[in-house]
Protein backbone atom coordinates (compact mmCIF):
# COMPACT_ATOMS: atom_id res chain seq x y z
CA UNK A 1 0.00 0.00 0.00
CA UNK A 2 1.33 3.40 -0.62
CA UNK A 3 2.00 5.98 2.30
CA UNK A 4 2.11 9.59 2.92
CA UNK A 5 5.09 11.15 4.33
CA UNK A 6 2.77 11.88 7.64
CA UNK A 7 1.44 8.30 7.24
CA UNK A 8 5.03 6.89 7.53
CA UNK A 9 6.24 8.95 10.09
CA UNK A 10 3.16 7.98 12.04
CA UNK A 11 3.87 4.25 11.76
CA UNK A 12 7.58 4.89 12.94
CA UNK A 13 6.31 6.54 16.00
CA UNK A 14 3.98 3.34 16.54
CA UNK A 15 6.97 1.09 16.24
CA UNK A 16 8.77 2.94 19.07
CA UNK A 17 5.96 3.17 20.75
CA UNK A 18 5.14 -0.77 20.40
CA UNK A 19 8.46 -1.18 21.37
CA UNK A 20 8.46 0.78 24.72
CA UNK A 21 5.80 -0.88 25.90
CA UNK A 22 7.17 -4.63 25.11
CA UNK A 23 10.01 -3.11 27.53
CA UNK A 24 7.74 -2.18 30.01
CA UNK A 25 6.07 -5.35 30.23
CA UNK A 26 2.58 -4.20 28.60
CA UNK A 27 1.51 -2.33 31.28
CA UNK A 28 -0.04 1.08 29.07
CA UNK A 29 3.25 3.24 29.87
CA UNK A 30 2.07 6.73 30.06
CA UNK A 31 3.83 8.48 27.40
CA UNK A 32 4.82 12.59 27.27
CA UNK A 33 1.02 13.47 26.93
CA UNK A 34 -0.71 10.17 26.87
CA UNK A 35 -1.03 6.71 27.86
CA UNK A 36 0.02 4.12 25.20
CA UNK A 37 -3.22 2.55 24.12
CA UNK A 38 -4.74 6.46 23.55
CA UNK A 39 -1.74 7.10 21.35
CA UNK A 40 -2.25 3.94 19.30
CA UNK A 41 -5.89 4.59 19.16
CA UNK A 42 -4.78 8.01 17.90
CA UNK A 43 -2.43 7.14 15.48
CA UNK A 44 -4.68 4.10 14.05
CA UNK A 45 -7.70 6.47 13.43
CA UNK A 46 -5.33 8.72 11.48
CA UNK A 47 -4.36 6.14 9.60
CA UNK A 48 -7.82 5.25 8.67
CA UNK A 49 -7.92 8.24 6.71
CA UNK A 50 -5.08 7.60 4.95
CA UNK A 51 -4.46 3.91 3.69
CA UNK A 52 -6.78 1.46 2.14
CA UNK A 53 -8.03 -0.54 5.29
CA UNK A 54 -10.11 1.86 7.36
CA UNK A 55 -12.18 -0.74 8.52
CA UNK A 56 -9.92 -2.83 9.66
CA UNK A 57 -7.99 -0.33 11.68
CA UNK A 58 -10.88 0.60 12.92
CA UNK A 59 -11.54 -2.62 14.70
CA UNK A 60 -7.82 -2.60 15.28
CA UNK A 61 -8.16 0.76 17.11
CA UNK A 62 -11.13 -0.39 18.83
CA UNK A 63 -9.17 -3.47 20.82
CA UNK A 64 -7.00 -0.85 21.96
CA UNK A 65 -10.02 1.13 23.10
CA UNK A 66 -10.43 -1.68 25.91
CA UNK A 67 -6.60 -2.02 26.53
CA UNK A 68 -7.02 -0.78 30.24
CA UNK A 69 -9.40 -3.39 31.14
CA UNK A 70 -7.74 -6.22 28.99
CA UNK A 71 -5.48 -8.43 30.73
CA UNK A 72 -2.30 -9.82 29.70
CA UNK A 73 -2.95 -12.01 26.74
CA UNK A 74 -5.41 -9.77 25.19
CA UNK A 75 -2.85 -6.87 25.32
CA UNK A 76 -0.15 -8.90 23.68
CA UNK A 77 -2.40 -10.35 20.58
CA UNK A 78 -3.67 -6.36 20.35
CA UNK A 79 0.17 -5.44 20.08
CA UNK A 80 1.08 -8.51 17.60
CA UNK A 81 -2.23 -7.57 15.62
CA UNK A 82 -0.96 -4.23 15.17
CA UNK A 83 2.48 -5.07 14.95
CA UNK A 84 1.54 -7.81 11.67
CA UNK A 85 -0.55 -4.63 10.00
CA UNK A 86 2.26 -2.05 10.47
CA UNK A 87 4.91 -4.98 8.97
CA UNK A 88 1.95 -5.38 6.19
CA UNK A 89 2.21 -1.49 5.60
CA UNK A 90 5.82 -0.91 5.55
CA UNK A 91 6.62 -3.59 3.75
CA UNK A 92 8.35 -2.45 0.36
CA UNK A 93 5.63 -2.40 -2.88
CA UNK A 94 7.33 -4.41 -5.17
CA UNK A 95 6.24 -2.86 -8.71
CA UNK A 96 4.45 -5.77 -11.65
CA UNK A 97 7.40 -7.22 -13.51
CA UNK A 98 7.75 -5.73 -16.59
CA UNK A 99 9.22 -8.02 -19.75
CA UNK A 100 12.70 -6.93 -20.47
CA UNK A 101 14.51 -7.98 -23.14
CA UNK A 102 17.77 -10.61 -21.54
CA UNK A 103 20.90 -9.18 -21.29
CA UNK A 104 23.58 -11.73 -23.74
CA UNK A 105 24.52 -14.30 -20.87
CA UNK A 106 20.75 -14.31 -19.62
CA UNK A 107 19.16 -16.18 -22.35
CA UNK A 108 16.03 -18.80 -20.62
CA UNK A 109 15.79 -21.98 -22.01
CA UNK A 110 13.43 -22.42 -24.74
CA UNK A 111 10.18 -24.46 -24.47
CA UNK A 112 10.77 -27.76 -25.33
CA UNK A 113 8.14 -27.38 -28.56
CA UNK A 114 10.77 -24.87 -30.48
CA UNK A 115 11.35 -25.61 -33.61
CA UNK A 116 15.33 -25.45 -34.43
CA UNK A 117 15.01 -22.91 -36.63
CA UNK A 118 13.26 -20.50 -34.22
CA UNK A 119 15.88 -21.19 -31.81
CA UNK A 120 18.00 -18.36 -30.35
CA UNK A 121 21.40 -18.00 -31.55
CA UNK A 122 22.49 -17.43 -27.57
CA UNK A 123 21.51 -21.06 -27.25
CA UNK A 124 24.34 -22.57 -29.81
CA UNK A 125 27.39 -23.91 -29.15
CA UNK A 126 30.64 -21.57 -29.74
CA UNK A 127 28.11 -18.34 -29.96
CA UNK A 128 30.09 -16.43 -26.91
CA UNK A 129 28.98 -12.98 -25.76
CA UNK A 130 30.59 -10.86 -28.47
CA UNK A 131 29.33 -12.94 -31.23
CA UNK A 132 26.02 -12.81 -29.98
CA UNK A 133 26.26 -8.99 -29.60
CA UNK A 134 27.33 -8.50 -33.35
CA UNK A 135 24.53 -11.13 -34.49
CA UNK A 136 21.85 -8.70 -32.36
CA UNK A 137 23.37 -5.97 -33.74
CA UNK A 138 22.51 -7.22 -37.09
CA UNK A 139 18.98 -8.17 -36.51
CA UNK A 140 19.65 -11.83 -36.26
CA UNK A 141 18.39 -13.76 -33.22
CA UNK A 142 16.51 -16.67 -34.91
CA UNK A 143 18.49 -19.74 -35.50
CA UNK A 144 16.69 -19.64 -38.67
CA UNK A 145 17.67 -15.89 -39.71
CA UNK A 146 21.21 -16.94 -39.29
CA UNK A 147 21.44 -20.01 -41.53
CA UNK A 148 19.68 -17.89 -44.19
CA UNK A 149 22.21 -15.07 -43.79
CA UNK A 150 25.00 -17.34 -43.95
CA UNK A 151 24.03 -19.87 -46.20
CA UNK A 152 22.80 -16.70 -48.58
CA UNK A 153 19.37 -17.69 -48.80
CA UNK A 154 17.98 -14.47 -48.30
């Protein structure tokens, strides 16, 4: 999922806060102006606004909602809910792969239905990197344009 800049910044606040109160036993550490499970509740309706799962935060922020009167179970499975969404939403977005052309050396095996003389010419025996370059460089990939360039069939 894409972030914001405030977005992100608000998730790297959760993770220290997430990891303050691990330290502290889960035991709502009061914070500079509020107690741990207000902050996440905070933080977790921002982010509502601003990624594609508001619903699910919202139920999110709503265990934390009861974190005073949870005991100690409940208060770890809210933190390791929260901490598997924040991993979900900082994990890197990995783009659709694109097809590139191969590089020389990077030539993938053909299907096993090729016929010879649709065979690449990176796939022949002898045909070393600079060979190949100067045969792409001419237009000639198919095994087949090659034997009719050489043989002077064309």
């Amino acid at each position: 999922m894409y972030l914001s800049d405030e977005a992100t910044l608000k998730l790297n606040d959760l993770t220290s806060a997430v990891a303050v109160e691990r330290r502290h036993r889960f035991i709502n550490v009061h914070g500079k102006r509020m107690p741990f499970a207000s902050f996440v509740t905070q933080s977790l309706t921002f982010l509502a606004r601003h990624v594609l799962e508001p619903d699910a935060l919202r139920q999110l922020a709503h265990r934390f909602d009861r974190y005073d009167a949870s005991d100690m179970h409940q208060r770890m499975a809210a933190i390791a809910a929260l901490e598997g969404f924040m991993a979900q939403a900082q994990a890197p977005q990995t783009p659709p792969p694109t097809q590139q052309p191969l590089a020389l050396g990077e030539a993938s095996p053909p299907p096993a239905d090729t016929p010879a003389d649709a065979l690449d010419v990176r796939y022949l025996k002898g045909v070393g990197p600079r060979l190949a370059t100067q045969l792409l460089s001419l237009g000639i990939t198919p095994w087949g344009n090659w034997c009719a360039t050489t043989l002077g069939n064309t």
